[in-house]
PDB file of N, CA and C in Angstrom:
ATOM      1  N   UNK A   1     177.828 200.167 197.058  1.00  0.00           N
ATOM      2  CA  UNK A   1     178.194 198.847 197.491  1.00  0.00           C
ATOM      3  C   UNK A   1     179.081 198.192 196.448  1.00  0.00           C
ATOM      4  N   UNK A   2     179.857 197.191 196.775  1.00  0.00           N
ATOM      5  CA  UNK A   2     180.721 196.760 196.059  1.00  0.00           C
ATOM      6  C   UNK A   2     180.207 195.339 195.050  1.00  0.00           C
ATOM      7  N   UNK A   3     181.233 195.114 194.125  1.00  0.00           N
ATOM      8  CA  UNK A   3     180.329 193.692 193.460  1.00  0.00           C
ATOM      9  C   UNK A   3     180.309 192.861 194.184  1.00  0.00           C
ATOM     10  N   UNK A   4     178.809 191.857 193.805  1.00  0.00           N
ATOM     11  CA  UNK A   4     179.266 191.042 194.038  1.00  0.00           C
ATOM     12  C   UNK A   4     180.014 189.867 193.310  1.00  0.00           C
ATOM     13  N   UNK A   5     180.730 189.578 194.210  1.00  0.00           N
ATOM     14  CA  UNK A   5     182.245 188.234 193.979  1.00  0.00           C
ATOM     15  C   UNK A   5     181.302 186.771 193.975  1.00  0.00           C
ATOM     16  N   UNK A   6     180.266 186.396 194.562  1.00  0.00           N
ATOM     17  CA  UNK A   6     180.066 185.132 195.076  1.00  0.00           C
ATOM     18  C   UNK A   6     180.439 184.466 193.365  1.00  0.00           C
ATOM     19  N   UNK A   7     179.884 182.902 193.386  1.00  0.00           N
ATOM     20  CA  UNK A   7     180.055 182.497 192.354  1.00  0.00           C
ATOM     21  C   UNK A   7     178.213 181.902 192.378  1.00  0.00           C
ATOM     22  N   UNK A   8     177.666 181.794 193.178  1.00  0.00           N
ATOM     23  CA  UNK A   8     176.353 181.473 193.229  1.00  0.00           C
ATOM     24  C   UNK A   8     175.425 182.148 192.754  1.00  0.00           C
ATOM     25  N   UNK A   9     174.925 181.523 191.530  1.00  0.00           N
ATOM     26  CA  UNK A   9     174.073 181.985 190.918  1.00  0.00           C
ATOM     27  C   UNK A   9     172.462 181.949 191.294  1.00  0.00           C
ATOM     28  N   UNK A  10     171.814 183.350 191.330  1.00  0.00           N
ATOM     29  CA  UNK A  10     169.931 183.782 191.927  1.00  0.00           C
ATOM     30  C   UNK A  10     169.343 182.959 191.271  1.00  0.00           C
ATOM     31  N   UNK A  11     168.719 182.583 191.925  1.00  0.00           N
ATOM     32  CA  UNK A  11     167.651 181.784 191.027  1.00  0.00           C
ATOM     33  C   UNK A  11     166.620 182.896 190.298  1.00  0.00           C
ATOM     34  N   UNK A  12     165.893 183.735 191.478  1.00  0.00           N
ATOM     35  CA  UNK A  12     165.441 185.346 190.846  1.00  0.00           C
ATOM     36  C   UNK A  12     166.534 186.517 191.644  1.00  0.00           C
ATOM     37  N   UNK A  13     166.759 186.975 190.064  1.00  0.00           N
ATOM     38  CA  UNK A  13     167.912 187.933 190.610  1.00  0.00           C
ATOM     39  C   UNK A  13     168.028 189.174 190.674  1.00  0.00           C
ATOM     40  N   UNK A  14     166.361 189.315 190.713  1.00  0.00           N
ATOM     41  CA  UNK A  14     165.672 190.918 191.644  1.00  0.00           C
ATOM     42  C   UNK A  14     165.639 190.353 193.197  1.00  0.00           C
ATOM     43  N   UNK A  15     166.116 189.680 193.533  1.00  0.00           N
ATOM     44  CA  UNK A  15     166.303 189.220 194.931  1.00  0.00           C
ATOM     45  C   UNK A  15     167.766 189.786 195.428  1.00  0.00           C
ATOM     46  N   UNK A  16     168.448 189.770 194.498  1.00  0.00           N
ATOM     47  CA  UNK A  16     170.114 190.037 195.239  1.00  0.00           C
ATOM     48  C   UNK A  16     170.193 191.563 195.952  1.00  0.00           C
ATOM     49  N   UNK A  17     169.230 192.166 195.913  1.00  0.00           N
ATOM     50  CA  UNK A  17     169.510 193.550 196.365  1.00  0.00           C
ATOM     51  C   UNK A  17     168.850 193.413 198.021  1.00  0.00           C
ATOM     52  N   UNK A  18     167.495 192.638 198.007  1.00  0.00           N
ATOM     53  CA  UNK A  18     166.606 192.495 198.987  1.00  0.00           C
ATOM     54  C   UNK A  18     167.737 191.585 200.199  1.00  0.00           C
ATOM     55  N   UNK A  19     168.620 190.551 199.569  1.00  0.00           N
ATOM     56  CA  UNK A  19     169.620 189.623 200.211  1.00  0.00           C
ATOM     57  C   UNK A  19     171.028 190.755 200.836  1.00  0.00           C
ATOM     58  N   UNK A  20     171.433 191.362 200.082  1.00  0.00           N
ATOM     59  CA  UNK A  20     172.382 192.724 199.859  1.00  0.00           C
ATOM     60  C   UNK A  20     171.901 193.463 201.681  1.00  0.00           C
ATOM     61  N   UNK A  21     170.936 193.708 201.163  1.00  0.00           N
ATOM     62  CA  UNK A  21     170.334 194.826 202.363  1.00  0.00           C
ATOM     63  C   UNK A  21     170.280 193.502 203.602  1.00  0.00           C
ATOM     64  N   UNK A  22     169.572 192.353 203.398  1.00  0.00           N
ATOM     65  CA  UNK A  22     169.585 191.806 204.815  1.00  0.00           C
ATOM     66  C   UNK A  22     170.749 191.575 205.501  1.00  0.00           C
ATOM     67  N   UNK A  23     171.961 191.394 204.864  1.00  0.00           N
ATOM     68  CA  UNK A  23     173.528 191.266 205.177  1.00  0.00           C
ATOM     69  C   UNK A  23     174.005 191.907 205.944  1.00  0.00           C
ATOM     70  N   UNK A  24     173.587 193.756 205.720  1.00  0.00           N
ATOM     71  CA  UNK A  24     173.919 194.607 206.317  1.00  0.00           C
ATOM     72  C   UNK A  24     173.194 194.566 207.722  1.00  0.00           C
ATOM     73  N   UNK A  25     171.990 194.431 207.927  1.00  0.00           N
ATOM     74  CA  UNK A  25     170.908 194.562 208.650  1.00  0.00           C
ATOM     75  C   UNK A  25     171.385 192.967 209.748  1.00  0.00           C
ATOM     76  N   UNK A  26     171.193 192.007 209.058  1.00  0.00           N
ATOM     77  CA  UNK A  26     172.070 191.267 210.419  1.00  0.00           C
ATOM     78  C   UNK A  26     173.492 191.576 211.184  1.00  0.00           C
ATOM     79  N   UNK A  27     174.284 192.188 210.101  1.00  0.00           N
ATOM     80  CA  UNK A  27     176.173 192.216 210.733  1.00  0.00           C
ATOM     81  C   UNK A  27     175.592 193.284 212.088  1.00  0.00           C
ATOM     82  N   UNK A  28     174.563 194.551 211.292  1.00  0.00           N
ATOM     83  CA  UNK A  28     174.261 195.148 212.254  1.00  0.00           C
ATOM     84  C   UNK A  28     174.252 194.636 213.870  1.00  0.00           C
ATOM     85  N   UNK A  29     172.329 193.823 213.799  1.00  0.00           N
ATOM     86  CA  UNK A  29     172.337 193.207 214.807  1.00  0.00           C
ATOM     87  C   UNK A  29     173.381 192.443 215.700  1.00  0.00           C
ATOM     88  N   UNK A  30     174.287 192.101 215.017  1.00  0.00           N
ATOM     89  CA  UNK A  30     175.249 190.948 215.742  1.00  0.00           C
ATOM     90  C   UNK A  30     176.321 191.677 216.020  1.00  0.00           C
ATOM     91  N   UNK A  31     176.452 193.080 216.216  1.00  0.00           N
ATOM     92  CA  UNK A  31     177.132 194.224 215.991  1.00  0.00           C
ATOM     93  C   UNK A  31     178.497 193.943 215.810  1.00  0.00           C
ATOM     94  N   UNK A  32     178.586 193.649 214.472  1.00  0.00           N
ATOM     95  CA  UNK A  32     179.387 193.561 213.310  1.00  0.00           C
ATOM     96  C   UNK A  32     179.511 194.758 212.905  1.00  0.00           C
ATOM     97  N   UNK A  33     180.887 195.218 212.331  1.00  0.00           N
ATOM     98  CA  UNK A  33     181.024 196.694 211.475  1.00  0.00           C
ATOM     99  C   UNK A  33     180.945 196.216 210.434  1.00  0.00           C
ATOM    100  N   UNK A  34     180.022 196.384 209.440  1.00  0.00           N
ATOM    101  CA  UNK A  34     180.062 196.188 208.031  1.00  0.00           C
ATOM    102  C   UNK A  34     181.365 197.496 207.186  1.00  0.00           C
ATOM    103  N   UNK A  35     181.946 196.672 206.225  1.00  0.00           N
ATOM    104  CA  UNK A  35     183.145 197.760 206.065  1.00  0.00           C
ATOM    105  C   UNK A  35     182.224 198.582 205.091  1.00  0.00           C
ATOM    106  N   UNK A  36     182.721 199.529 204.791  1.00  0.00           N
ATOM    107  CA  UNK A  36     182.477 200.986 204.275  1.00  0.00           C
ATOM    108  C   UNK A  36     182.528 200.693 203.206  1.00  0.00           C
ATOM    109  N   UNK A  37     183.540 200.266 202.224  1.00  0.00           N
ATOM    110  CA  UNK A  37     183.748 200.031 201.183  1.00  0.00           C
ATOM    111  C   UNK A  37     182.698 198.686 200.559  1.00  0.00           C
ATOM    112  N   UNK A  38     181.951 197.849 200.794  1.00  0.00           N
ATOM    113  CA  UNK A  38     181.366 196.724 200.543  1.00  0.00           C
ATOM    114  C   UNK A  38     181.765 195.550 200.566  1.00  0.00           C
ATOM    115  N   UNK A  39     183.530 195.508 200.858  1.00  0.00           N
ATOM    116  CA  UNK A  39     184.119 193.955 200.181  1.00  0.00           C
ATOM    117  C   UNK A  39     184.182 193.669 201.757  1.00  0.00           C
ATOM    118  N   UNK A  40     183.834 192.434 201.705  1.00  0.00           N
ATOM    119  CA  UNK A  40     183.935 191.333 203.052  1.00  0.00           C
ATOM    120  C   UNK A  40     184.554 190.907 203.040  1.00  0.00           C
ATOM    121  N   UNK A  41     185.858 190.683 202.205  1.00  0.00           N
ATOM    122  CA  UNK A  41     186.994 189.749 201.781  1.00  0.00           C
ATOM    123  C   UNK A  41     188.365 190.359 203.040  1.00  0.00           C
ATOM    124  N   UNK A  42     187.993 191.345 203.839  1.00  0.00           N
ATOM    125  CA  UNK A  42     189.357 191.521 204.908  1.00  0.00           C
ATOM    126  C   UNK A  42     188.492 191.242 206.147  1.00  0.00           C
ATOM    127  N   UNK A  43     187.248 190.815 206.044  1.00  0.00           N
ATOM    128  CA  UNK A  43     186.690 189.982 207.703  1.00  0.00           C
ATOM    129  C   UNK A  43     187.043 188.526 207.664  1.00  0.00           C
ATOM    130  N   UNK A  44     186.669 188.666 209.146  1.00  0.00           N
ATOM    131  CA  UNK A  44     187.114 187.456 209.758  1.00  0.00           C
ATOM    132  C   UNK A  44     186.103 186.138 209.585  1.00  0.00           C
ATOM    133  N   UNK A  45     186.677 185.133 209.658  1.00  0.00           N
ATOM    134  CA  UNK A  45     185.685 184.321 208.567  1.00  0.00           C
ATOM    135  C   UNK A  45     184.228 183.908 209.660  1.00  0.00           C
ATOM    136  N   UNK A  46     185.026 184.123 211.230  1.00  0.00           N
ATOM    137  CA  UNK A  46     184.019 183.703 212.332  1.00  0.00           C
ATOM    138  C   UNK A  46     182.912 184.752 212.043  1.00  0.00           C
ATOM    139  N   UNK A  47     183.121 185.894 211.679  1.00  0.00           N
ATOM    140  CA  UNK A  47     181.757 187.226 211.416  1.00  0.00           C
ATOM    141  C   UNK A  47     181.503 186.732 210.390  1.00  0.00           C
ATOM    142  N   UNK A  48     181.715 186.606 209.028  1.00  0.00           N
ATOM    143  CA  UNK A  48     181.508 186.319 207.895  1.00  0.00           C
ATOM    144  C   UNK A  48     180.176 185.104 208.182  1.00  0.00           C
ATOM    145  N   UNK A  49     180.717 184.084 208.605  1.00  0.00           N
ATOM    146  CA  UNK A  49     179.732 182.798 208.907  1.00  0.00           C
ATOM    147  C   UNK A  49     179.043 182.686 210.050  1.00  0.00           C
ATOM    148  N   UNK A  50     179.029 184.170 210.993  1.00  0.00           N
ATOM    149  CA  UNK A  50     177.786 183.778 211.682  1.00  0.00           C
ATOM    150  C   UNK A  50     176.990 185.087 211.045  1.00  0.00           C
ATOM    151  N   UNK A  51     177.371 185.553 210.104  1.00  0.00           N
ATOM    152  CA  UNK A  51     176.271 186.583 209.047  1.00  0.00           C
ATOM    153  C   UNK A  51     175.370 185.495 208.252  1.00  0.00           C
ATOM    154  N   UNK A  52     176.462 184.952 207.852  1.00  0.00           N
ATOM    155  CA  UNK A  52     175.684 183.898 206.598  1.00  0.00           C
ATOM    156  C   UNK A  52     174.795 182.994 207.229  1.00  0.00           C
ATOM    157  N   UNK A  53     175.366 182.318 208.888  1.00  0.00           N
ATOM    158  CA  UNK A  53     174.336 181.848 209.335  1.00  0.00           C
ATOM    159  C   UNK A  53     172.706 182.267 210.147  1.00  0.00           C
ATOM    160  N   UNK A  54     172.639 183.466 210.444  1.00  0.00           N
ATOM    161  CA  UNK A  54     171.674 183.582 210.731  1.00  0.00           C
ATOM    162  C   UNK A  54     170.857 184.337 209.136  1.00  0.00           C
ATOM    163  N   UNK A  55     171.989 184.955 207.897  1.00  0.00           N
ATOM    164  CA  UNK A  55     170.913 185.003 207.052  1.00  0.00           C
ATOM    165  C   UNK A  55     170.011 183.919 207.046  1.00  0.00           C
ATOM    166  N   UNK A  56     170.325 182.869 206.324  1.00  0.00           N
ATOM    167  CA  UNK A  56     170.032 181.397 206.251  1.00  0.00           C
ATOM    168  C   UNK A  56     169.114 180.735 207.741  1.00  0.00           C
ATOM    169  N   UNK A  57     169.172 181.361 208.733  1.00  0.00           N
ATOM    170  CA  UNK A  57     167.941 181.249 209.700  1.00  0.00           C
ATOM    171  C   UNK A  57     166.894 181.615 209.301  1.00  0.00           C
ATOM    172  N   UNK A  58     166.960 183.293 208.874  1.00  0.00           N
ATOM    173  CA  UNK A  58     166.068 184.585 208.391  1.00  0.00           C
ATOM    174  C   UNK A  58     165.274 183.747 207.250  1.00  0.00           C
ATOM    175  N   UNK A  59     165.763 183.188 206.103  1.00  0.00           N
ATOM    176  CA  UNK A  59     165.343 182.693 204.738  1.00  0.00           C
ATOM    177  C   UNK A  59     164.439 181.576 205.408  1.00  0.00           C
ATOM    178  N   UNK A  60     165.236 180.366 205.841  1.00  0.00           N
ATOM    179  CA  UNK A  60     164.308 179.372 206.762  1.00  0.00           C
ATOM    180  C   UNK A  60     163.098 179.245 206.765  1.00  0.00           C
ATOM    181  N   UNK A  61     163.093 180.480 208.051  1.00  0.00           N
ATOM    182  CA  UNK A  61     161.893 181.248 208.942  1.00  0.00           C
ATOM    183  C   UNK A  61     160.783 181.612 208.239  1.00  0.00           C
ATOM    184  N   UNK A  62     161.281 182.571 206.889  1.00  0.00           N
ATOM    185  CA  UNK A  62     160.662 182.793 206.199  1.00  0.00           C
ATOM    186  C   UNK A  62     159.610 181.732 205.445  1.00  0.00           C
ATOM    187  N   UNK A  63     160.234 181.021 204.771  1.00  0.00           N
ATOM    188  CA  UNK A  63     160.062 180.269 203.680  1.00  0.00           C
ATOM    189  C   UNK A  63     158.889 178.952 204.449  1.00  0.00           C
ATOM    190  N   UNK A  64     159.353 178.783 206.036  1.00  0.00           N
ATOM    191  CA  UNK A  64     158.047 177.930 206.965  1.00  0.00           C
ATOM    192  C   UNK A  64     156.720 178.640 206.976  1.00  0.00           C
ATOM    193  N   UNK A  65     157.243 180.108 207.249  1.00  0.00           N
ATOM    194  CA  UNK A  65     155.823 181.029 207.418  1.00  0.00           C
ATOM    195  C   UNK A  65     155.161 180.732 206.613  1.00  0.00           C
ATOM    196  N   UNK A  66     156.239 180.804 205.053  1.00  0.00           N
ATOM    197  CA  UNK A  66     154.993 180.719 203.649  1.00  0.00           C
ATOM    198  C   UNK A  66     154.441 179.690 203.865  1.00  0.00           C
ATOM    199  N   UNK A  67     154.794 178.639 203.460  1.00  0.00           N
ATOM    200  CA  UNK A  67     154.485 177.068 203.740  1.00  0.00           C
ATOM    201  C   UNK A  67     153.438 177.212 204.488  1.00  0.00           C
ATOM    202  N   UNK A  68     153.624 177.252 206.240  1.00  0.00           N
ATOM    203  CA  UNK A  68     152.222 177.161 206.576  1.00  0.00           C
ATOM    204  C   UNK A  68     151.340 178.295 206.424  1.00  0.00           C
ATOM    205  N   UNK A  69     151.434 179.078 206.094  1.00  0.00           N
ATOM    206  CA  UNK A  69     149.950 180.003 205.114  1.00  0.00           C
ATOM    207  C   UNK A  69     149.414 179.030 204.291  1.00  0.00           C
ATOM    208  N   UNK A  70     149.965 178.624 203.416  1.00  0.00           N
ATOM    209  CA  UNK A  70     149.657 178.103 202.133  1.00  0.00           C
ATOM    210  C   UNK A  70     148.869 176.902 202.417  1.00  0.00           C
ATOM    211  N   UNK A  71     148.935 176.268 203.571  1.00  0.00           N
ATOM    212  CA  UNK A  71     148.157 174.981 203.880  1.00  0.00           C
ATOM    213  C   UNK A  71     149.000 173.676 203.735  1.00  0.00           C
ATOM    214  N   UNK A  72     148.050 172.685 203.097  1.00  0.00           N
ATOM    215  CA  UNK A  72     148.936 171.323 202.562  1.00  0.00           C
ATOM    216  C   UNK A  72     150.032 171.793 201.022  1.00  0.00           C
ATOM    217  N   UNK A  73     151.276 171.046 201.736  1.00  0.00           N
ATOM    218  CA  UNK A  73     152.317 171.613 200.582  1.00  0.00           C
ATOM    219  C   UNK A  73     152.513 170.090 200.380  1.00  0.00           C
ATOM    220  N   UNK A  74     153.131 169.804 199.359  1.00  0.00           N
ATOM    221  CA  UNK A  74     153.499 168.269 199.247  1.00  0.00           C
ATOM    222  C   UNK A  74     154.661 168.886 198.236  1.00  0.00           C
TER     223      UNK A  74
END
């Protein structure tokens, strides 16, 4: 896979690989060709941002589940 370019820095950055893999795994679903080479920089920005937007669903989703496990969050 190729570097990454972003400028956004992990907060934990044993996460960027777990984020890496979901990228691929949505373009999939939304049957997107993820390029071969890793760089996203020759897609189209409409694939690009509905990748990023349903990552950012995925994280969401996630992050409610925890929440309500966990009980009262304040």
């Amino acid at each position: 896979m190729a570097q990454n370019r972003s400028s956004n820095t992990l907060i934990v950055p044993q996460a960027n690989a777990a984020l890496d893999q979901m990228k691929y795994e949505v373009a999939q679903e939304l049957g997107i060709q993820a390029p071969q080479d890793g760089y996203w920089g020759h897609m189209a920005t409409r694939d690009t941002g509905a990748i990023g937007g349903n990552i950012t669903r995925r994280l969401v989703q996630i992050a409610e589940q925890t929440l309500a496990g966990q009980g009262n969050y304040r």
